[in-house]
C-alpha atoms as a PDB file:
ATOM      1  CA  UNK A   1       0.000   0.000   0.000  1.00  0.00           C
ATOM      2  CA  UNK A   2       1.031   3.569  -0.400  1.00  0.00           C
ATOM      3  CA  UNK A   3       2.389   5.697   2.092  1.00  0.00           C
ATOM      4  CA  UNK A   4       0.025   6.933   4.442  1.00  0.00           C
ATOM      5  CA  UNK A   5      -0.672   9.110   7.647  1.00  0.00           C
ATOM      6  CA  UNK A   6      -2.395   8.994  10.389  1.00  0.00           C
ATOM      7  CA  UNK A   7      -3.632  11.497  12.803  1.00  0.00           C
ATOM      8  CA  UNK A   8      -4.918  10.567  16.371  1.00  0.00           C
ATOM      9  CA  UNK A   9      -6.848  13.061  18.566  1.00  0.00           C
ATOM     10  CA  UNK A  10      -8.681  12.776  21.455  1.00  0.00           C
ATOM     11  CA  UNK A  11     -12.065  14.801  21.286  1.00  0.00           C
ATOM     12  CA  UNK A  12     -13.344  16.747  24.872  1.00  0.00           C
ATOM     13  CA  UNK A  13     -15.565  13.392  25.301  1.00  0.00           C
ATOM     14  CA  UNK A  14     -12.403  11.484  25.528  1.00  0.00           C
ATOM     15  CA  UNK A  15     -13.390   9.640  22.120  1.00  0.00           C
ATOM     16  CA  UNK A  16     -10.310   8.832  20.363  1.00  0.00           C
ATOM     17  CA  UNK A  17     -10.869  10.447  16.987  1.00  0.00           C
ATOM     18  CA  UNK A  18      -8.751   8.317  14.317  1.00  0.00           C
ATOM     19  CA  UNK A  19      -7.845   9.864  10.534  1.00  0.00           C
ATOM     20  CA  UNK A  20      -5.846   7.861   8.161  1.00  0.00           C
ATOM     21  CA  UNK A  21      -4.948   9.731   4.863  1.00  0.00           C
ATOM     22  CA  UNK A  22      -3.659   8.282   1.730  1.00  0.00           C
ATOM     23  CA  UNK A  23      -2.448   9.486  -1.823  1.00  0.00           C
ATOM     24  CA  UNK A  24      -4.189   6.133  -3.583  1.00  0.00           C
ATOM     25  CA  UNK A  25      -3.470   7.494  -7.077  1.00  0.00           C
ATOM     26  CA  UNK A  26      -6.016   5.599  -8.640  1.00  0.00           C
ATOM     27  CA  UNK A  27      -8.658   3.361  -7.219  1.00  0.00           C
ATOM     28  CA  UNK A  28      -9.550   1.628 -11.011  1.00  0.00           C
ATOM     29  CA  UNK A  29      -8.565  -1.584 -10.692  1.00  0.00           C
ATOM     30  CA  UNK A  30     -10.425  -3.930  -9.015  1.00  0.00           C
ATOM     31  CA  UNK A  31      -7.750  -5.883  -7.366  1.00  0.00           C
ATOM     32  CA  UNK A  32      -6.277  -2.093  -6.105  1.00  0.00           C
ATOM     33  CA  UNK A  33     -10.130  -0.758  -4.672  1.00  0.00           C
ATOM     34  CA  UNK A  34     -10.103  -4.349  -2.843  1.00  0.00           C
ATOM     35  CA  UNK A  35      -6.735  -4.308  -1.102  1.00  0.00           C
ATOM     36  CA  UNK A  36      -7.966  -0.415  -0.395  1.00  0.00           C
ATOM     37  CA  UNK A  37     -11.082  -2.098   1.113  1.00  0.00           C
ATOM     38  CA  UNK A  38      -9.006  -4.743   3.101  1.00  0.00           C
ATOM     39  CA  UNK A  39      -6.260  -2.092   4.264  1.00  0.00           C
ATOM     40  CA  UNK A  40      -8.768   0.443   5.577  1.00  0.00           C
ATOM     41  CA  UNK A  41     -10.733  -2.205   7.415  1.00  0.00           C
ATOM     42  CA  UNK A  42      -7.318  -3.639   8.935  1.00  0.00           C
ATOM     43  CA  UNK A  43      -6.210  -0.122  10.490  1.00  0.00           C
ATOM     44  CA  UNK A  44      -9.865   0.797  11.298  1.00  0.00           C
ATOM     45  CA  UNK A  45      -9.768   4.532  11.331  1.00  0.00           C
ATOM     46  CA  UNK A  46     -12.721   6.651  12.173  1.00  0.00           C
ATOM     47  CA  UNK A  47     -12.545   8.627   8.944  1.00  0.00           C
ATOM     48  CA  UNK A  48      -9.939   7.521   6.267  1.00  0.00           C
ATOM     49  CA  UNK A  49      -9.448  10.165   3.728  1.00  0.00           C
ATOM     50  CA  UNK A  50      -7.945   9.119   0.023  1.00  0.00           C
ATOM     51  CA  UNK A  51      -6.678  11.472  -2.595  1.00  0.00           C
ATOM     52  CA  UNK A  52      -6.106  11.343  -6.212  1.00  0.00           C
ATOM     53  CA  UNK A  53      -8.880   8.838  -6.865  1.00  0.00           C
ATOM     54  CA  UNK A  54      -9.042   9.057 -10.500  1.00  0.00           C
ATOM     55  CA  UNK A  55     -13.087   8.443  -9.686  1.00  0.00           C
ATOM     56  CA  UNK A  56     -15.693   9.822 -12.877  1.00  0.00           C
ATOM     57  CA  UNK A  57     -18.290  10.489 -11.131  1.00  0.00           C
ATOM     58  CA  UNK A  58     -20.197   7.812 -12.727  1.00  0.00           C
ATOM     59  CA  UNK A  59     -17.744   4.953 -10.826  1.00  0.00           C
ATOM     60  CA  UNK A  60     -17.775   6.469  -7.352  1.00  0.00           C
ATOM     61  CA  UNK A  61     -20.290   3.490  -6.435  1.00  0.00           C
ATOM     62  CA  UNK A  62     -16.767   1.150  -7.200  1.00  0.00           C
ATOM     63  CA  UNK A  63     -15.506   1.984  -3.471  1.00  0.00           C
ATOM     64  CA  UNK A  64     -17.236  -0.321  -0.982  1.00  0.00           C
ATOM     65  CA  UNK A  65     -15.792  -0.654   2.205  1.00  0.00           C
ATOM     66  CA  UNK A  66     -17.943  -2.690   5.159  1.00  0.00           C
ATOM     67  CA  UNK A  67     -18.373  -0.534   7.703  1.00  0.00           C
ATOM     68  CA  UNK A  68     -17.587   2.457   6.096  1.00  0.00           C
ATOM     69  CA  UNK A  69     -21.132   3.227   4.404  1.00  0.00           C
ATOM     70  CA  UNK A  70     -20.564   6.957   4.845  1.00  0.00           C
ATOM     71  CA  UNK A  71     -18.633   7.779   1.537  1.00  0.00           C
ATOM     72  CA  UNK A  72     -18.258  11.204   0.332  1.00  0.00           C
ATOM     73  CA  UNK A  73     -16.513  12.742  -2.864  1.00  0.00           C
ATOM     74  CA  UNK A  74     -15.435  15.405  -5.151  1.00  0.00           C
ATOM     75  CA  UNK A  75     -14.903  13.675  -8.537  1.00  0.00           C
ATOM     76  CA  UNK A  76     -16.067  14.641 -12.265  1.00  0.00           C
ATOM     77  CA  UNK A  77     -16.745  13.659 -15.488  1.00  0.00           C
ATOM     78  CA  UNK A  78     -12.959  12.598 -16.478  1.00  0.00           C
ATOM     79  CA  UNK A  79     -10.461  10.545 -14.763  1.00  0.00           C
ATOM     80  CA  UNK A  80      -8.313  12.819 -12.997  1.00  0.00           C
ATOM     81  CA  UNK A  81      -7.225  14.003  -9.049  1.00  0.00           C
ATOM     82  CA  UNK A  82     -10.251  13.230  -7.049  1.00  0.00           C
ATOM     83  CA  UNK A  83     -10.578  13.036  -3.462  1.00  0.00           C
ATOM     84  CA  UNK A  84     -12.845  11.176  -0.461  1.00  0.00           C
ATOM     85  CA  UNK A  85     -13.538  10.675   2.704  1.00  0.00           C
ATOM     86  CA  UNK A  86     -14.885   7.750   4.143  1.00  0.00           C
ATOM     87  CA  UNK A  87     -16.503   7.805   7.709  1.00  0.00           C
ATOM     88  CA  UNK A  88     -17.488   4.425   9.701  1.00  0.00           C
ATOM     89  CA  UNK A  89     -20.395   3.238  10.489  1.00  0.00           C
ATOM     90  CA  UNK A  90     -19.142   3.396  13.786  1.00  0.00           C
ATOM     91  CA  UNK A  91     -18.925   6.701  14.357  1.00  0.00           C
ATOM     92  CA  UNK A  92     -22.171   8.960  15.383  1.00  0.00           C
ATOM     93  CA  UNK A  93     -21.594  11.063  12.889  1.00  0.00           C
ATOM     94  CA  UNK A  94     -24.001  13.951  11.465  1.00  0.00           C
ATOM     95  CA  UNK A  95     -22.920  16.001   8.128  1.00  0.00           C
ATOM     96  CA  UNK A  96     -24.332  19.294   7.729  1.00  0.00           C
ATOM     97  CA  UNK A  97     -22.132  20.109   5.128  1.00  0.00           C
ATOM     98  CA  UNK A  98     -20.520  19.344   2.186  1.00  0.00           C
ATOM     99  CA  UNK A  99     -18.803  21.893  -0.266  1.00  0.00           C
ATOM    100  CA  UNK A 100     -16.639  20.731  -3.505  1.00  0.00           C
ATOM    101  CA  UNK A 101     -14.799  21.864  -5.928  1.00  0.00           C
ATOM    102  CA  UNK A 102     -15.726  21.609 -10.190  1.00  0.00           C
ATOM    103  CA  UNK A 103     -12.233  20.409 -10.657  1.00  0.00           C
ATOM    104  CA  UNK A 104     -12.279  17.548  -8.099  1.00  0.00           C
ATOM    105  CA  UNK A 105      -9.157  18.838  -5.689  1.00  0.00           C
ATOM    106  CA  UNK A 106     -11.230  19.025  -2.629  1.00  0.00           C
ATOM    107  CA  UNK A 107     -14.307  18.347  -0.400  1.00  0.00           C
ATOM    108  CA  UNK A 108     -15.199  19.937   2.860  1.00  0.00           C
ATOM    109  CA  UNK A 109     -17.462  18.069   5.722  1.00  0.00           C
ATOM    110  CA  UNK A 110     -19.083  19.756   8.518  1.00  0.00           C
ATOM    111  CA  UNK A 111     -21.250  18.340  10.878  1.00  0.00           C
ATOM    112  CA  UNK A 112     -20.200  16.649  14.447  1.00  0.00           C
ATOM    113  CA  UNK A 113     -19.012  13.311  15.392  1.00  0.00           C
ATOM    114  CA  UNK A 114     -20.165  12.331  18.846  1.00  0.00           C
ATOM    115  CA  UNK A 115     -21.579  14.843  19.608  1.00  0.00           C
ATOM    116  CA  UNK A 116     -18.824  17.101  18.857  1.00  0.00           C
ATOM    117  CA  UNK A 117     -18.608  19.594  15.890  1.00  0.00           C
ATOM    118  CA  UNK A 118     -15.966  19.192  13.459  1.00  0.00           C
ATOM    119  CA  UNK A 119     -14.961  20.153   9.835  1.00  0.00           C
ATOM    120  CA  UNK A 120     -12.767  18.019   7.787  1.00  0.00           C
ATOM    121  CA  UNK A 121     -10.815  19.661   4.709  1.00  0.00           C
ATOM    122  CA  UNK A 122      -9.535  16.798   2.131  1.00  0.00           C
ATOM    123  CA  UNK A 123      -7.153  18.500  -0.536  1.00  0.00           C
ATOM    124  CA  UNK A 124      -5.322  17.039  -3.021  1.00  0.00           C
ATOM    125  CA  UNK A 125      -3.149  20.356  -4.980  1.00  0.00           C
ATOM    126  CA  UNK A 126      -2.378  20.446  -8.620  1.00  0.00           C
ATOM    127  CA  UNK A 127       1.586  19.889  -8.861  1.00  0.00           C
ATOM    128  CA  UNK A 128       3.466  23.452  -8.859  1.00  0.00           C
ATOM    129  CA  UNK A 129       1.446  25.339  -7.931  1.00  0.00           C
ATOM    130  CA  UNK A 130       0.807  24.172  -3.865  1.00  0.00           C
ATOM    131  CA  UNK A 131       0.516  27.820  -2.321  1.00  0.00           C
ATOM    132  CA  UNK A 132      -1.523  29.980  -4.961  1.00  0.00           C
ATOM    133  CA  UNK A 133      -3.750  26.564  -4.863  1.00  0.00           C
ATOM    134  CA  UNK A 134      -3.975  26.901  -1.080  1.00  0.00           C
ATOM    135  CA  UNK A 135      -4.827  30.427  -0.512  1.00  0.00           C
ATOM    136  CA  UNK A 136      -7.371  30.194  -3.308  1.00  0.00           C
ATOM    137  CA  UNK A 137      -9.286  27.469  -1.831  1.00  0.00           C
ATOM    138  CA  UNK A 138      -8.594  28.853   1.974  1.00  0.00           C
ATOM    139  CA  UNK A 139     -10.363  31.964   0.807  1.00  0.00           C
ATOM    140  CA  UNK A 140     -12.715  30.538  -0.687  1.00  0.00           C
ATOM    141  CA  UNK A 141     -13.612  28.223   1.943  1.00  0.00           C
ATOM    142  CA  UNK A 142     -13.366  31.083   4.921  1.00  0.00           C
ATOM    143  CA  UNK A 143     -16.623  31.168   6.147  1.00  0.00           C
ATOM    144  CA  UNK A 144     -16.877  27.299   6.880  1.00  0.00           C
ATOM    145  CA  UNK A 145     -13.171  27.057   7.858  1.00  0.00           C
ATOM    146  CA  UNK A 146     -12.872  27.680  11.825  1.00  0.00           C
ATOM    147  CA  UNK A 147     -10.853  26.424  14.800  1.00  0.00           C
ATOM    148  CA  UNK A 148     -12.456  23.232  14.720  1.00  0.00           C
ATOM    149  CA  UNK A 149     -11.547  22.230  11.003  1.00  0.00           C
ATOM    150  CA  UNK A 150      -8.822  19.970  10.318  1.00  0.00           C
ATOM    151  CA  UNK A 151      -6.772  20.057   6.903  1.00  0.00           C
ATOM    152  CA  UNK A 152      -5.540  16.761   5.036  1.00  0.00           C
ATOM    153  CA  UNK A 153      -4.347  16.012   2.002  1.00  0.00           C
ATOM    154  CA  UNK A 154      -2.057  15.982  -0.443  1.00  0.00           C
ATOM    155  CA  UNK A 155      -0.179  19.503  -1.234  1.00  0.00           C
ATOM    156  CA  UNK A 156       2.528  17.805  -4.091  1.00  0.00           C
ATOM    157  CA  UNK A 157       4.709  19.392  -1.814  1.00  0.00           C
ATOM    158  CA  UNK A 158       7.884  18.642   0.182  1.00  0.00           C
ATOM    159  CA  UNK A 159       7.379  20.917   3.379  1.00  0.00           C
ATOM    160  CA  UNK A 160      10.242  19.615   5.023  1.00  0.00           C
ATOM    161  CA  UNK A 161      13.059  17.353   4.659  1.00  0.00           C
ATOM    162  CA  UNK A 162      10.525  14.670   5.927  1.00  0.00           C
ATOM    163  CA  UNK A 163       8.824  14.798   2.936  1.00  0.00           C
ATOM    164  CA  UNK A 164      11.443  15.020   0.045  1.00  0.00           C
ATOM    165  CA  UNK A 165      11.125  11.554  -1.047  1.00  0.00           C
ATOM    166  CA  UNK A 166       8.513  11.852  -3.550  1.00  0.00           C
ATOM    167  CA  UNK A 167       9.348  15.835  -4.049  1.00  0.00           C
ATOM    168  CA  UNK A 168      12.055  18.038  -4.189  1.00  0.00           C
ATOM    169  CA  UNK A 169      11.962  20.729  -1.898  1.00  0.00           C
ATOM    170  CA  UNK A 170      10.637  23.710  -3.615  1.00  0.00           C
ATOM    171  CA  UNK A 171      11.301  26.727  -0.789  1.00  0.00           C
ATOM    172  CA  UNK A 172       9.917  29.390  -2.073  1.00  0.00           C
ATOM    173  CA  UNK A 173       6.811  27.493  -2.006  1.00  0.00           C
ATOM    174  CA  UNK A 174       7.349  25.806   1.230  1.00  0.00           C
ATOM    175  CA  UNK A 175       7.885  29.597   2.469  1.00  0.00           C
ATOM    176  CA  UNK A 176       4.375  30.712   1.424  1.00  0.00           C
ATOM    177  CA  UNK A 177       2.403  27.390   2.198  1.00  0.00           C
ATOM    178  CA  UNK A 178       4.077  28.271   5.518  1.00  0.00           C
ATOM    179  CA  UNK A 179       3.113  31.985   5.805  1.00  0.00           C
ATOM    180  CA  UNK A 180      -0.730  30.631   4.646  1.00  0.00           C
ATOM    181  CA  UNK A 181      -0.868  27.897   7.472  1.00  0.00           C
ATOM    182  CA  UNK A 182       0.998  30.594  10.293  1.00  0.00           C
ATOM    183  CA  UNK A 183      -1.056  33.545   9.184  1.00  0.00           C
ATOM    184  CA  UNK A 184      -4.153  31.166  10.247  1.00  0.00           C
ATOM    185  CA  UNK A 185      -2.594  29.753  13.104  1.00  0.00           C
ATOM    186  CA  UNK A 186      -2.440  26.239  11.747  1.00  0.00           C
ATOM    187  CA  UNK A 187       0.595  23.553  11.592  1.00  0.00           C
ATOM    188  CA  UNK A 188       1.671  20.936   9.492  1.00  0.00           C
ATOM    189  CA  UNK A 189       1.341  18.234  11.691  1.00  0.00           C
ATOM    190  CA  UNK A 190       3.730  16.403   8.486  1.00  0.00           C
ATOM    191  CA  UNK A 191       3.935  12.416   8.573  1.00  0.00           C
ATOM    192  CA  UNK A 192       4.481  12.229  12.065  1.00  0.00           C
END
């Protein structure tokens, strides 16, 4: 399976709050969607988020996973980018929200799980152009984006040395996805 990350937080009802997010780049095949399926349900995350899905809109019904019946995502007519997020069945969760982009780079859930409000951002940036990407969709996104929002994703970005495997480091860029995140007191939490 691809490299993946996964974020652990524990919510002010002491529920353990588990994200998993993934660069898939391409959930086509079927052999690929079912070792997705199997994977997922092996590290049992509350929400697993997957980018670069290469989904039309017309195959989105392709991604089963038991337990996960909760399946939301921003894909279109072409295969290209596309991202989801998958919440399970276990989780009392209540949407309220859901924005998307046309092009397929992100979708936004608000709502509350357990009781508790949260907003998940799942982004997955055209290459190059990380930052200008970012601030568009942060401003675009400002009114639903608040304190209780977390960001995941894929920026096809090396922000640290951490990262440079699959990217080079790109520092001008780094330096404004930086000033983006610090200007609204946010952190790359990275593949820690």
């Amino acid at each position: 399976m691809l490299k993946k990350i996964t974020y652990c937080f524990k919510m002010a009802s002491n529920t353990e709050l588990v994200i998993l997010t993934i660069n898939v780049n391409g959930v086509n095949s079927p052999i690929k969607r079912k070792q997705l399926a199997d994977w997922i349900k092996s590290q049992n995350p509350t929400i697993c988020c997957l980018q670069e899905t290469h989904l039309k809109q017309s195959d989105t019904y392709r991604v089963k996973v038991k337990g996960w019946s909760r399946i939301y995502y921003a894909s279109s007519k072409v295969k290209k980018a596309g991202v989801a997020i998958l919440i399970s069945d276990q989780a009392k969760a209540k949407i309220d929200l859901i924005k998307r982009d046309k092009e397929e780079h992100y979708i936004l859930l608000k709502g509350s799980i357990d009781n508790e409000a949260i907003s998940i951002l799942n982004i997955y940036a055209p290459s190059g152009v990380a930052s200008k990407f970012l601030k568009g969709k942060l401003r675009e996104l400002q009114e639903e984006i608040d304190n209780k929002t977390i960001i995941v994703g894929d920026l096809n970005l090396a922000l640290s040395e951490l990262d440079k495997l699959k990217h080079k480091i790109n520092k001008k860029e780094v330096k404004e996805v930086n000033k983006i995140l610090e200007k609204l007191d946010m952190i790359d939490l990275g593949e820690n």
